[in-house]
C-alpha atoms as a PDB file:
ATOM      1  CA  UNK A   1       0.000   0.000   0.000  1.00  0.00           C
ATOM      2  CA  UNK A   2       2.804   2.648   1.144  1.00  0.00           C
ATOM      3  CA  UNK A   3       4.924   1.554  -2.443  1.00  0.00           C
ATOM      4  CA  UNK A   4       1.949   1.766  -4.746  1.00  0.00           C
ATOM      5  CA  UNK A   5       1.221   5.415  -2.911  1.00  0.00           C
ATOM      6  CA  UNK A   6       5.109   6.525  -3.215  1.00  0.00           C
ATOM      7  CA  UNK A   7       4.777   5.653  -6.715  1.00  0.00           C
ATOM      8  CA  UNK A   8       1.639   7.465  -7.403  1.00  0.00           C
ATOM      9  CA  UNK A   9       3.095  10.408  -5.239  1.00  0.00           C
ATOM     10  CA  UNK A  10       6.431  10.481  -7.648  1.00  0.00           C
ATOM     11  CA  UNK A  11       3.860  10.045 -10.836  1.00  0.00           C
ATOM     12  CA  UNK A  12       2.047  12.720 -10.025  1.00  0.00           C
ATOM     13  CA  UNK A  13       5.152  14.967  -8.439  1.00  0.00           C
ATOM     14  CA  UNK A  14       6.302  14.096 -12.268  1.00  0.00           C
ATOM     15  CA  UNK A  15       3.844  16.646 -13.875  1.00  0.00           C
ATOM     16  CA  UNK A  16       4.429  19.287 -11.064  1.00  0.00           C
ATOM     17  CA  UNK A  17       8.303  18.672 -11.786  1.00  0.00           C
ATOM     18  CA  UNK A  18       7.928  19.425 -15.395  1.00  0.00           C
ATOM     19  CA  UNK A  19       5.518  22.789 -14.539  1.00  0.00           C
ATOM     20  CA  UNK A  20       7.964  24.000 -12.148  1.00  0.00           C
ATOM     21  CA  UNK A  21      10.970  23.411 -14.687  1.00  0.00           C
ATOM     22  CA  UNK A  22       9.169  25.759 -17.227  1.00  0.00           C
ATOM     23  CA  UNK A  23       7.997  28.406 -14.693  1.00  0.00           C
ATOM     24  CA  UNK A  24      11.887  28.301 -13.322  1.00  0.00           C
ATOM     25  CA  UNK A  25      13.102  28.804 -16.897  1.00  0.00           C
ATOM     26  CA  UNK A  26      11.316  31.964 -17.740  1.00  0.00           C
ATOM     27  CA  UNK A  27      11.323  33.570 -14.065  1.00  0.00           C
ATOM     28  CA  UNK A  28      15.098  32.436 -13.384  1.00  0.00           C
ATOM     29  CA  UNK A  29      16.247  34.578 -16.595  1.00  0.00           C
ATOM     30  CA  UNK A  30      13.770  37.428 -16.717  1.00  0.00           C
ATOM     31  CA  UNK A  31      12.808  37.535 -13.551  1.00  0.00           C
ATOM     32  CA  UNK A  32       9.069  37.665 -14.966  1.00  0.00           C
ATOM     33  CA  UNK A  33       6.585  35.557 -13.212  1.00  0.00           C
ATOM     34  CA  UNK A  34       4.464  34.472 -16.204  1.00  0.00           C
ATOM     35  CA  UNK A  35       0.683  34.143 -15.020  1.00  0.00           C
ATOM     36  CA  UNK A  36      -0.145  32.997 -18.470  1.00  0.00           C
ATOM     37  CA  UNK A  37       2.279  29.838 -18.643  1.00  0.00           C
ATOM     38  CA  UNK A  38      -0.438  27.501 -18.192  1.00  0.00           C
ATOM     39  CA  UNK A  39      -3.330  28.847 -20.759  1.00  0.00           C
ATOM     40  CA  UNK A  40      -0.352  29.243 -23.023  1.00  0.00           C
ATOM     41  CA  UNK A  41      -0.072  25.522 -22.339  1.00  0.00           C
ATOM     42  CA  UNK A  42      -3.758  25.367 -22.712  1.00  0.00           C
ATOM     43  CA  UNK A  43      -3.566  27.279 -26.223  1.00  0.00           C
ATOM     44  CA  UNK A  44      -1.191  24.799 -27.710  1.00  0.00           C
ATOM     45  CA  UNK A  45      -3.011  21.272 -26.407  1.00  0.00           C
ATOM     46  CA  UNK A  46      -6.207  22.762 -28.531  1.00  0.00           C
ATOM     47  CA  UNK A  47      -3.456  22.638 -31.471  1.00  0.00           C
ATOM     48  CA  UNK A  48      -2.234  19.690 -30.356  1.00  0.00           C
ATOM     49  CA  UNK A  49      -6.073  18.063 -30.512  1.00  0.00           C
ATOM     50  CA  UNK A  50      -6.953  20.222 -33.999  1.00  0.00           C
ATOM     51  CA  UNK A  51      -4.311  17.671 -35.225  1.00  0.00           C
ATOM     52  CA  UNK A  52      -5.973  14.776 -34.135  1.00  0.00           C
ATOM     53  CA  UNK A  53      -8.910  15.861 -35.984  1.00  0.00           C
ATOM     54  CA  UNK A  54      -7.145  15.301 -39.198  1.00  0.00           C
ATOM     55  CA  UNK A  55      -5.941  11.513 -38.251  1.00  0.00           C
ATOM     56  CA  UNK A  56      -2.642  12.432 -36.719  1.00  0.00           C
ATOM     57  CA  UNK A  57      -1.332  10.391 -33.684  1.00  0.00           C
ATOM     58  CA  UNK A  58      -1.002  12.074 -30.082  1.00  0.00           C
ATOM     59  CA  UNK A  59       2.678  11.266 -30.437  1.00  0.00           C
ATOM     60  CA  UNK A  60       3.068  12.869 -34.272  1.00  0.00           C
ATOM     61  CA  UNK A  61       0.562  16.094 -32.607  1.00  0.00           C
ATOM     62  CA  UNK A  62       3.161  16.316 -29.617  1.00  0.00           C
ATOM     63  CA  UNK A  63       5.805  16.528 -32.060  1.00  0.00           C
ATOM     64  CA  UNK A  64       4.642  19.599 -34.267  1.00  0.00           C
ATOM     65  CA  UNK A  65       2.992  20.952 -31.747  1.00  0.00           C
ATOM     66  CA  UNK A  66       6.047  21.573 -29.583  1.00  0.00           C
ATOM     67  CA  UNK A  67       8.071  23.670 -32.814  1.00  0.00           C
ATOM     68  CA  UNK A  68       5.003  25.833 -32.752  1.00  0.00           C
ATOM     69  CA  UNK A  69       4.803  26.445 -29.180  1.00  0.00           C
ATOM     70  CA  UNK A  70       9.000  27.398 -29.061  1.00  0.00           C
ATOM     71  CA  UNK A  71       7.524  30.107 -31.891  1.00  0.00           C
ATOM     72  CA  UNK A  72       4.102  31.243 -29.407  1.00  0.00           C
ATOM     73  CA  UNK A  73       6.974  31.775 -26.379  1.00  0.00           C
ATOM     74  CA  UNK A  74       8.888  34.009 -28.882  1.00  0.00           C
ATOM     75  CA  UNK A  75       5.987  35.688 -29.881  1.00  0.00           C
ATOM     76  CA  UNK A  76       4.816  36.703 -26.742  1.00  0.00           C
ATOM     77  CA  UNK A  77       8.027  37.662 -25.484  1.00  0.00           C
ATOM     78  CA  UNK A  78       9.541  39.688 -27.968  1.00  0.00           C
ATOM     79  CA  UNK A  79       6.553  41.947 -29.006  1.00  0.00           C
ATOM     80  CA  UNK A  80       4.577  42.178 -26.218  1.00  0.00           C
ATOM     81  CA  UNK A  81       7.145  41.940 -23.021  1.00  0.00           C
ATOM     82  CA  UNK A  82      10.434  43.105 -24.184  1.00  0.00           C
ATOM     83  CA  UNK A  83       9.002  46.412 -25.224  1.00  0.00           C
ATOM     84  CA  UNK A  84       8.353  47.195 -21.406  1.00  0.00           C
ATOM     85  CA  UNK A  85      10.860  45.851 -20.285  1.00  0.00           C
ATOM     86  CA  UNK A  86      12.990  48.518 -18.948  1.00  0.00           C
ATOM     87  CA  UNK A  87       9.854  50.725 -18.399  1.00  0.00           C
ATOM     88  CA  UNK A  88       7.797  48.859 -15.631  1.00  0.00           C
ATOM     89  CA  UNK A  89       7.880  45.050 -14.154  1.00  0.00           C
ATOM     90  CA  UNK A  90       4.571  45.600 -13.264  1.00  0.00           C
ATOM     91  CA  UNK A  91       3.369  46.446 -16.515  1.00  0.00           C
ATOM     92  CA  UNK A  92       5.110  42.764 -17.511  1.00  0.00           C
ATOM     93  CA  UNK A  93       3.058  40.882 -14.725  1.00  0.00           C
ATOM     94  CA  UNK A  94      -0.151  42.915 -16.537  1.00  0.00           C
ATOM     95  CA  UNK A  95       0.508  41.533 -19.695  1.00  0.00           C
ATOM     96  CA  UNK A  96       0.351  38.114 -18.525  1.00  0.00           C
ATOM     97  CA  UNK A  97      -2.597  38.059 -17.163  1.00  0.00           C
ATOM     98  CA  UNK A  98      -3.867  40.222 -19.952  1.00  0.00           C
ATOM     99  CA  UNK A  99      -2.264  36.714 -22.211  1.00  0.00           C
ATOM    100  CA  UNK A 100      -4.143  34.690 -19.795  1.00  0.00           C
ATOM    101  CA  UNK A 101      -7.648  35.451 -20.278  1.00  0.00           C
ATOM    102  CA  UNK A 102      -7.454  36.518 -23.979  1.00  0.00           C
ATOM    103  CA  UNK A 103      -6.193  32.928 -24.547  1.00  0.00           C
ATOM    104  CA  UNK A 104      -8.868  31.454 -22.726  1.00  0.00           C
ATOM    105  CA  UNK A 105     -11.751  33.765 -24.111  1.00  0.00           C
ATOM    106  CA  UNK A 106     -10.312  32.816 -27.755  1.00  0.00           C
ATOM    107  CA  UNK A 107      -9.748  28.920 -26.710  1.00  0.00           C
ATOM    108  CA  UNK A 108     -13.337  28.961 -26.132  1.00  0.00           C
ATOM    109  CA  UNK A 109     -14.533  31.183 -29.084  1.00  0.00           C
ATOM    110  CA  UNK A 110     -12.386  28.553 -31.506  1.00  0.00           C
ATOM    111  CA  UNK A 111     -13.084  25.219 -29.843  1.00  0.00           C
ATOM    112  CA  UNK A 112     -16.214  26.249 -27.499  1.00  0.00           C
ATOM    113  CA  UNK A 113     -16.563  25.537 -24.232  1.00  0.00           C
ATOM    114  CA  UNK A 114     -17.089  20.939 -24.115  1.00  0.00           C
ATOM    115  CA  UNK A 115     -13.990  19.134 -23.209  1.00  0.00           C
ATOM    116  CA  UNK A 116     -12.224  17.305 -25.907  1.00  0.00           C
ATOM    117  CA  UNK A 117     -10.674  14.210 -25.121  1.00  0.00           C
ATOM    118  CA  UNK A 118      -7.065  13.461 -25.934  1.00  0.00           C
ATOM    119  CA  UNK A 119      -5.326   9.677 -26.122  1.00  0.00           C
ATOM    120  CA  UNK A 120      -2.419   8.032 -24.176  1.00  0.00           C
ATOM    121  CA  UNK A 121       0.650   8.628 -25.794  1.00  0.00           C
ATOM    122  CA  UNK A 122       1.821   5.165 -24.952  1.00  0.00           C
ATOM    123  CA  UNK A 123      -0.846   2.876 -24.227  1.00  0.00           C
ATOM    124  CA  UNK A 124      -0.584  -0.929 -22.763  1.00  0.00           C
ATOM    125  CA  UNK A 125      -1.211  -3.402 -20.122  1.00  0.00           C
ATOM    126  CA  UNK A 126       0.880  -1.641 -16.483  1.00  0.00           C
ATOM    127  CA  UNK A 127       3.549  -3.510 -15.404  1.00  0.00           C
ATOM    128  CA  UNK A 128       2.715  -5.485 -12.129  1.00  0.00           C
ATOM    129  CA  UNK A 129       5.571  -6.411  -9.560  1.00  0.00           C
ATOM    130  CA  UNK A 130       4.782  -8.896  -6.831  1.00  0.00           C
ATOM    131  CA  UNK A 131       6.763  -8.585  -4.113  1.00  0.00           C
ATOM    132  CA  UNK A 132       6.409 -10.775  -0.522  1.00  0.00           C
ATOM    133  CA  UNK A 133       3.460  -8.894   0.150  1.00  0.00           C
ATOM    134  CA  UNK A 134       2.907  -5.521  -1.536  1.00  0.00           C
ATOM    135  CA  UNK A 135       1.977  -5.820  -5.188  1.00  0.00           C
ATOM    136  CA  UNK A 136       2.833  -2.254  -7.607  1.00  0.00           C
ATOM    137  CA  UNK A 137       1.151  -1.091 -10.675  1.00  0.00           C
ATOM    138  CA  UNK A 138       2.841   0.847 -12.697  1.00  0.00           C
ATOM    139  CA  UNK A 139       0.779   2.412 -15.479  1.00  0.00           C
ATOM    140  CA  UNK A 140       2.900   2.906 -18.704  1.00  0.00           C
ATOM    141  CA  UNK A 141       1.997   6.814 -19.371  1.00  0.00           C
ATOM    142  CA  UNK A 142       3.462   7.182 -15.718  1.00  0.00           C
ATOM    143  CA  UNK A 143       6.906   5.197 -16.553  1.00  0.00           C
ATOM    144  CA  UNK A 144       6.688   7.935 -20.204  1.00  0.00           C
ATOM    145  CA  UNK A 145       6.321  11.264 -17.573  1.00  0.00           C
ATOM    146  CA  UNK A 146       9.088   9.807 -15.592  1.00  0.00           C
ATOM    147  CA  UNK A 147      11.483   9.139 -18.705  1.00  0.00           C
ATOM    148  CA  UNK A 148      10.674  12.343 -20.266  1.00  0.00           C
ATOM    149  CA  UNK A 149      11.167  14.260 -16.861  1.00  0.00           C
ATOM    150  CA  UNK A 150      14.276  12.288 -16.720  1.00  0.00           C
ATOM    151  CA  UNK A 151      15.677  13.427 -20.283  1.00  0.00           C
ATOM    152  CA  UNK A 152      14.582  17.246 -19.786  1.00  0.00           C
ATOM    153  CA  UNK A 153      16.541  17.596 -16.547  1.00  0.00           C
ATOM    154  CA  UNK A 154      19.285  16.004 -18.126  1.00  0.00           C
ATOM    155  CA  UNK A 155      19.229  18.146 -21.127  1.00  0.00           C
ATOM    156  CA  UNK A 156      18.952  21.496 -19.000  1.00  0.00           C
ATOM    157  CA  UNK A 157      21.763  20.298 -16.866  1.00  0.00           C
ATOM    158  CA  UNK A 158      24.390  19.842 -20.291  1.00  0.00           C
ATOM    159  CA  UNK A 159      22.601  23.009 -21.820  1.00  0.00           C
ATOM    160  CA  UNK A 160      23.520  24.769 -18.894  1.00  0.00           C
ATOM    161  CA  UNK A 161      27.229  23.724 -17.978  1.00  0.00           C
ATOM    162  CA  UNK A 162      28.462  22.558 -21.772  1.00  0.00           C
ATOM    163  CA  UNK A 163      26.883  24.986 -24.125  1.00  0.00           C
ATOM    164  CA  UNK A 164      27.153  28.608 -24.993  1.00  0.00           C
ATOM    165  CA  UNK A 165      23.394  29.200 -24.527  1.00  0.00           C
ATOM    166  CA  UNK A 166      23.947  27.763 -20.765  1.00  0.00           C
ATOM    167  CA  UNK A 167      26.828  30.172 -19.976  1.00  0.00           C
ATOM    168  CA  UNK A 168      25.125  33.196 -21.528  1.00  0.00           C
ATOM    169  CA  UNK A 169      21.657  32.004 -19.381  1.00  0.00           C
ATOM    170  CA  UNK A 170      23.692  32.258 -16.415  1.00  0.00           C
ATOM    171  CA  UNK A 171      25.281  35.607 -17.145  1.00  0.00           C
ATOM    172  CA  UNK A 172      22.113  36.857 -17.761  1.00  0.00           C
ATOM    173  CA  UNK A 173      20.340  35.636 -14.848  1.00  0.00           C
ATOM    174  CA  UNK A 174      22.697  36.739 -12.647  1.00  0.00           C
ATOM    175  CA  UNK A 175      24.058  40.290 -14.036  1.00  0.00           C
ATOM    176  CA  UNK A 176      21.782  41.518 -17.321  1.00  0.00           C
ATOM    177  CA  UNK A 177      23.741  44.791 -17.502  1.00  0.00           C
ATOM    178  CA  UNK A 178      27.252  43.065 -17.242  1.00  0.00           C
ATOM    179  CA  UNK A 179      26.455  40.469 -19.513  1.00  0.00           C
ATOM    180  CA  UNK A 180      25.270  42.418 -22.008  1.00  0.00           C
ATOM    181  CA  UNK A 181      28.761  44.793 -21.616  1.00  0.00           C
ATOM    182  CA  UNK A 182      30.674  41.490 -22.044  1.00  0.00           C
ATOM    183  CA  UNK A 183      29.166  40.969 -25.327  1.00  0.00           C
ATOM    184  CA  UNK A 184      26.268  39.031 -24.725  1.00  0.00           C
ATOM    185  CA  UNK A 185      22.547  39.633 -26.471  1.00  0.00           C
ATOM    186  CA  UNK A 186      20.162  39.436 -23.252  1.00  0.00           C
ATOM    187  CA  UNK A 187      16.861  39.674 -25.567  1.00  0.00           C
ATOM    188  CA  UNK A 188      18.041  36.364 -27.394  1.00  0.00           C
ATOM    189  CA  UNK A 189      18.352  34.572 -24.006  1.00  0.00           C
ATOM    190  CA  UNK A 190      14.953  35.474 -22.848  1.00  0.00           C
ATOM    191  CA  UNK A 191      13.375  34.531 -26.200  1.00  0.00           C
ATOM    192  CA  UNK A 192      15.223  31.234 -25.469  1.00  0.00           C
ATOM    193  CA  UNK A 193      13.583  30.505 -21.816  1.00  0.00           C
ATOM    194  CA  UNK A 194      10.240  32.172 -22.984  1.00  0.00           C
ATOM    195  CA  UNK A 195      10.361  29.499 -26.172  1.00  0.00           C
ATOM    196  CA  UNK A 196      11.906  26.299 -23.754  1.00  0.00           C
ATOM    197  CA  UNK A 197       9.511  27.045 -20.885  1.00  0.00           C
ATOM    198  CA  UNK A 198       6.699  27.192 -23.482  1.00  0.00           C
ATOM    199  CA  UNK A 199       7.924  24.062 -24.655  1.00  0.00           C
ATOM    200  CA  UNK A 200       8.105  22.545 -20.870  1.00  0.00           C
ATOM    201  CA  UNK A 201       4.321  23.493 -20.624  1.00  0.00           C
ATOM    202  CA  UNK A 202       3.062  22.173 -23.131  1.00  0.00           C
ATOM    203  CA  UNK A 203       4.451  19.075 -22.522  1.00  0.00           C
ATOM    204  CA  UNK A 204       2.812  18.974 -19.334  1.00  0.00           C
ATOM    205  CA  UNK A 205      -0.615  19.694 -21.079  1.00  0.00           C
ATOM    206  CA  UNK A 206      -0.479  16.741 -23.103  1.00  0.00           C
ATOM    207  CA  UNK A 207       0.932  14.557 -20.789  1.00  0.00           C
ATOM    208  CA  UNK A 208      -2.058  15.580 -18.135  1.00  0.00           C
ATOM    209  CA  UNK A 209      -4.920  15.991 -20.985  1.00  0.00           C
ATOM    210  CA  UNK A 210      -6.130  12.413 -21.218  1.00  0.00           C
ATOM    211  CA  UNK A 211      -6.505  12.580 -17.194  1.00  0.00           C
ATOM    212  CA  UNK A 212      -7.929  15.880 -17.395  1.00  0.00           C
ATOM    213  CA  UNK A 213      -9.661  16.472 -21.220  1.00  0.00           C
ATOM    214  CA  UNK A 214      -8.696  19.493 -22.886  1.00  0.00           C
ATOM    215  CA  UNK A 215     -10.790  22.729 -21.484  1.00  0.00           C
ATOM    216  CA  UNK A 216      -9.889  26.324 -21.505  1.00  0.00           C
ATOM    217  CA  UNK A 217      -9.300  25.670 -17.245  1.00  0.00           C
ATOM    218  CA  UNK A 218      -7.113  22.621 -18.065  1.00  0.00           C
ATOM    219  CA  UNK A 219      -3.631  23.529 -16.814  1.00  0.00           C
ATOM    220  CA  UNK A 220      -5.509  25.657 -13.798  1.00  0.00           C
ATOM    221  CA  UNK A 221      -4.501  23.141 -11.370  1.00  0.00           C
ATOM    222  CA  UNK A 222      -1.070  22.279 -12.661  1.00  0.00           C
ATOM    223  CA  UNK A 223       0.001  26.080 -12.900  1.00  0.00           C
ATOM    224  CA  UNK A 224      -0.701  26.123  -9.159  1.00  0.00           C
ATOM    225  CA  UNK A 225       1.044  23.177  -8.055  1.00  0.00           C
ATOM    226  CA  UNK A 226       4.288  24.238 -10.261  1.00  0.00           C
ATOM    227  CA  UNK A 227       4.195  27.868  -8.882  1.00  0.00           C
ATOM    228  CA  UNK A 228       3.897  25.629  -5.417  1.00  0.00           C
ATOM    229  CA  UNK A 229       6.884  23.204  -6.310  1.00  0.00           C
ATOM    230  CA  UNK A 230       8.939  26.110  -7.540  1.00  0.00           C
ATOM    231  CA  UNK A 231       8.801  28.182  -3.930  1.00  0.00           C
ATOM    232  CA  UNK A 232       9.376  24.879  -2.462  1.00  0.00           C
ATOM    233  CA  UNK A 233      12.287  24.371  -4.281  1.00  0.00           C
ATOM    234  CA  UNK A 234      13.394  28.003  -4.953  1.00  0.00           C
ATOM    235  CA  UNK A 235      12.416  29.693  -7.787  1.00  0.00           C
ATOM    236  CA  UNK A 236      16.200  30.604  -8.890  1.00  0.00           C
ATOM    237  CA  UNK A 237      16.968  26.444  -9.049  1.00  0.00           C
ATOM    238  CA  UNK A 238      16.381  23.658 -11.726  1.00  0.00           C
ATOM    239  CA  UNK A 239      17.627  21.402  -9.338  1.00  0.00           C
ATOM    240  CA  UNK A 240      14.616  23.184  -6.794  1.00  0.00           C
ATOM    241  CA  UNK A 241      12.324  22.795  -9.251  1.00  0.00           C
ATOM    242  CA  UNK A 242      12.454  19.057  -9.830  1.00  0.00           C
ATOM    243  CA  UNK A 243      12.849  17.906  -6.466  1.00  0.00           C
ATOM    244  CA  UNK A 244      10.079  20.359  -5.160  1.00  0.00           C
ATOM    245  CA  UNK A 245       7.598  19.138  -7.651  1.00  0.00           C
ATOM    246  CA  UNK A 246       8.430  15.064  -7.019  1.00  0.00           C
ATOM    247  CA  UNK A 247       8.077  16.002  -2.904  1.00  0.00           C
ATOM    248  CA  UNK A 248       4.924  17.467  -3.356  1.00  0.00           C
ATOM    249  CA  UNK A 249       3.516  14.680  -5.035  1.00  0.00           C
ATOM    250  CA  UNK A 250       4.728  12.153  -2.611  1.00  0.00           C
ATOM    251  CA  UNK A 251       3.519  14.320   0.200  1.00  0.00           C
ATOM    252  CA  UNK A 252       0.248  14.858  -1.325  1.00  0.00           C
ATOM    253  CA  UNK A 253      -0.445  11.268  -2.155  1.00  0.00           C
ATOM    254  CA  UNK A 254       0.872  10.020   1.309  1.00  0.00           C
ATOM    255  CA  UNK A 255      -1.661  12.818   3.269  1.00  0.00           C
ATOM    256  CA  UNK A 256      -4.736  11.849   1.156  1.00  0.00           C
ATOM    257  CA  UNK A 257      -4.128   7.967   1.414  1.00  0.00           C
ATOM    258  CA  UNK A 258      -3.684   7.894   5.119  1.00  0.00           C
ATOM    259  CA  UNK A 259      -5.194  11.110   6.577  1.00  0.00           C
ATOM    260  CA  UNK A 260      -7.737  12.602   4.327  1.00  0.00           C
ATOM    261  CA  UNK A 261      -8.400  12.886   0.434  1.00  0.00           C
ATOM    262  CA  UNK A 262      -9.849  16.025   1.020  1.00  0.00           C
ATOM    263  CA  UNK A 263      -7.093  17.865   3.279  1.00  0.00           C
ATOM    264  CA  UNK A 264      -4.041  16.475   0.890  1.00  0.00           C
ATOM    265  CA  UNK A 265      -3.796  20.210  -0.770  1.00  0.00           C
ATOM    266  CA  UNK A 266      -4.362  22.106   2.942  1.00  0.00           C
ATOM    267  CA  UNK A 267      -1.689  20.116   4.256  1.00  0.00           C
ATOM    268  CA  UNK A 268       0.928  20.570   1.229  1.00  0.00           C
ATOM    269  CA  UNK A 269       0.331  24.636   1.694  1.00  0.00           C
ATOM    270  CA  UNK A 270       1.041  24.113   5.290  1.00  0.00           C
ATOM    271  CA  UNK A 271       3.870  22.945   4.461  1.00  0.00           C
ATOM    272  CA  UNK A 272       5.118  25.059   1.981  1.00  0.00           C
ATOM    273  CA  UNK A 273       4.202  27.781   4.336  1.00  0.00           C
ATOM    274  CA  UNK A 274       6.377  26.159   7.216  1.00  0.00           C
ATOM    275  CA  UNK A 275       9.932  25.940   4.686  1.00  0.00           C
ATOM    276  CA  UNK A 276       9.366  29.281   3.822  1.00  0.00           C
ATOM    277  CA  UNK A 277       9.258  30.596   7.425  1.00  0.00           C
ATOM    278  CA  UNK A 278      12.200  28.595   8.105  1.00  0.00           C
ATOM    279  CA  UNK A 279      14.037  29.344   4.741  1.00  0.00           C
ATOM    280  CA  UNK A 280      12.525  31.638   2.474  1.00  0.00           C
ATOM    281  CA  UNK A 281      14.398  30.919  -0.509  1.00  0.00           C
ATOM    282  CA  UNK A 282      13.376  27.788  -0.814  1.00  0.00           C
ATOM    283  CA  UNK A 283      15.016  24.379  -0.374  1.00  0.00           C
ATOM    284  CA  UNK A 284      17.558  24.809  -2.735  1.00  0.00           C
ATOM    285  CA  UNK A 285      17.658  28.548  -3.473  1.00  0.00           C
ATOM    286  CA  UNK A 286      20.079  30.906  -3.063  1.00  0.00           C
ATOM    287  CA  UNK A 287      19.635  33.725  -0.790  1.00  0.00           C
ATOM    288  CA  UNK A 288      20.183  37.030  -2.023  1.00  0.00           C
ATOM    289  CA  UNK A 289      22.821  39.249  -1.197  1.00  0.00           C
ATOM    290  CA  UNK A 290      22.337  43.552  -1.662  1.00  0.00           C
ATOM    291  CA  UNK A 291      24.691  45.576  -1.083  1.00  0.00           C
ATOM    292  CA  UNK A 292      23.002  48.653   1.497  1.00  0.00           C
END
């Protein structure tokens, strides 16, 4: 019982993992917190199931839908946020949520308002392991979150450390004036985390939309655990990110199967509120440092 409840905890800490990761990409480097990450999300799974309309498979709708949704992060970032950008960072956070409900006012204006249903990308009996006296089911769609989890983390990490667009997202996020005097273009770097975490998203939407159709309130939920996994985690860490989103599933999972179905998201606030009075930064944030 306590196995087959970790592993449902870590499934579903899987998709918060993956939300967090593409909330931590755009706010790490622009230090924007983008309201409208998961409608964008939203915007793109309605592409994603317009595909499937004209006898595409979810896995060939995943794969063109994700090109288009690196070009929607662009979009939105280069001609609606960079022009304020050095006016007013309040005038950013107003623009996403401006993004936010024009995407789901046209989402249901285009596709109306009745959920659409979207298939498995892997489909199959779950693997069942007996053990002495516990038996686990493992669904395959979970073992595809965990794998694809597993690859993104492992792509950020060599994007980061081994690649020119790593160094340059690190300059950025840590000094945008100084990079840009040592000869680096900031506005390409945050096109690049606006088009990744866009990317990131979207994945999650498809991942989550044959557990929770495709509506215009879809990735509601999922926004609001990733924003929750990122503070656990810190919001300036990939590392924080991943880990924050896995713990919350476990934790969540664990509280509604032996305390109460019903308290499982009370209790995960309570403790997110709890690290935060202890260490506001998060788990695995760093604290900042001004010079007064």
């Amino acid at each position: 019982m306590f196995l087959n409840r970790l592993i449902l905890g870590l499934s579903t800490g899987a998709f918060y993992s993956l939300a967090a990761l593409g909330i931590v990409m755009i706010y790490k480097i622009t230090n924007v917190m983008n309201f409208a990450f998961g409608n964008m999300a939203m915007f793109m799974a309605y592409v994603a199931y317009t595909f499937l309309t004209i006898e595409l498979g979810p896995v060939i709708a995943l794969l063109l839908v994700l090109p288009l949704a690196a070009l929607f992060g662009f979009i939105v970032e280069r001609y609606t946020l960079r022009p304020v950008r050095h006016l007013s960072h309040s005038s950013m956070l107003i623009i996403t949520l401006g993004i936010l409900m024009i995407l789901e006012g046209l989402s249901t204006q285009i596709w109306g308002t009745q959920y659409k249903g979207f298939p498995e990308l892997i489909t199959g009996r779950p693997f069942i392991i007996r053990g002495f006296s516990t038996l686990l089911v493992i669904r395959r769609q979970d073992l595809l979150v965990f794998v694809i989890l597993g690859v993104v983390s492992m792509l950020i990490a060599l994007l980061m450390k081994y690649t020119k667009i790593g160094i340059a997202i690190k300059a950025v996020s840590e000094d945008e004036r100084t990079s840009q005097l040592m000869g680096i273009n900031p506005g390409k770097v945050f096109s690049w985390s606006w088009m990744m975490g866009t990317m990131l998203g979207t994945t999650v939407a498809i991942l989550g939309a044959p557990k929770t159709y495709i509506s215009p309130t879809m990735m509601l939920f999922y926004q609001i655990q990733g924003f929750t996994a990122a503070v656990l985690g810190g919001f300036d860490s990939f590392a924080g990110a991943l880990v924050g989103g896995l713990a919350l599933g476990v934790v969540e999972n664990l509280i509604g199967g032996y305390i109460s179905n019903e308290l499982k998201t009370t209790f995960s606030l309570i403790l997110i509120i709890i690290v935060l009075l202890i260490k506001p930064q998060g788990l695995f944030g760093s604290r900042e440092i001004r010079r007064v």
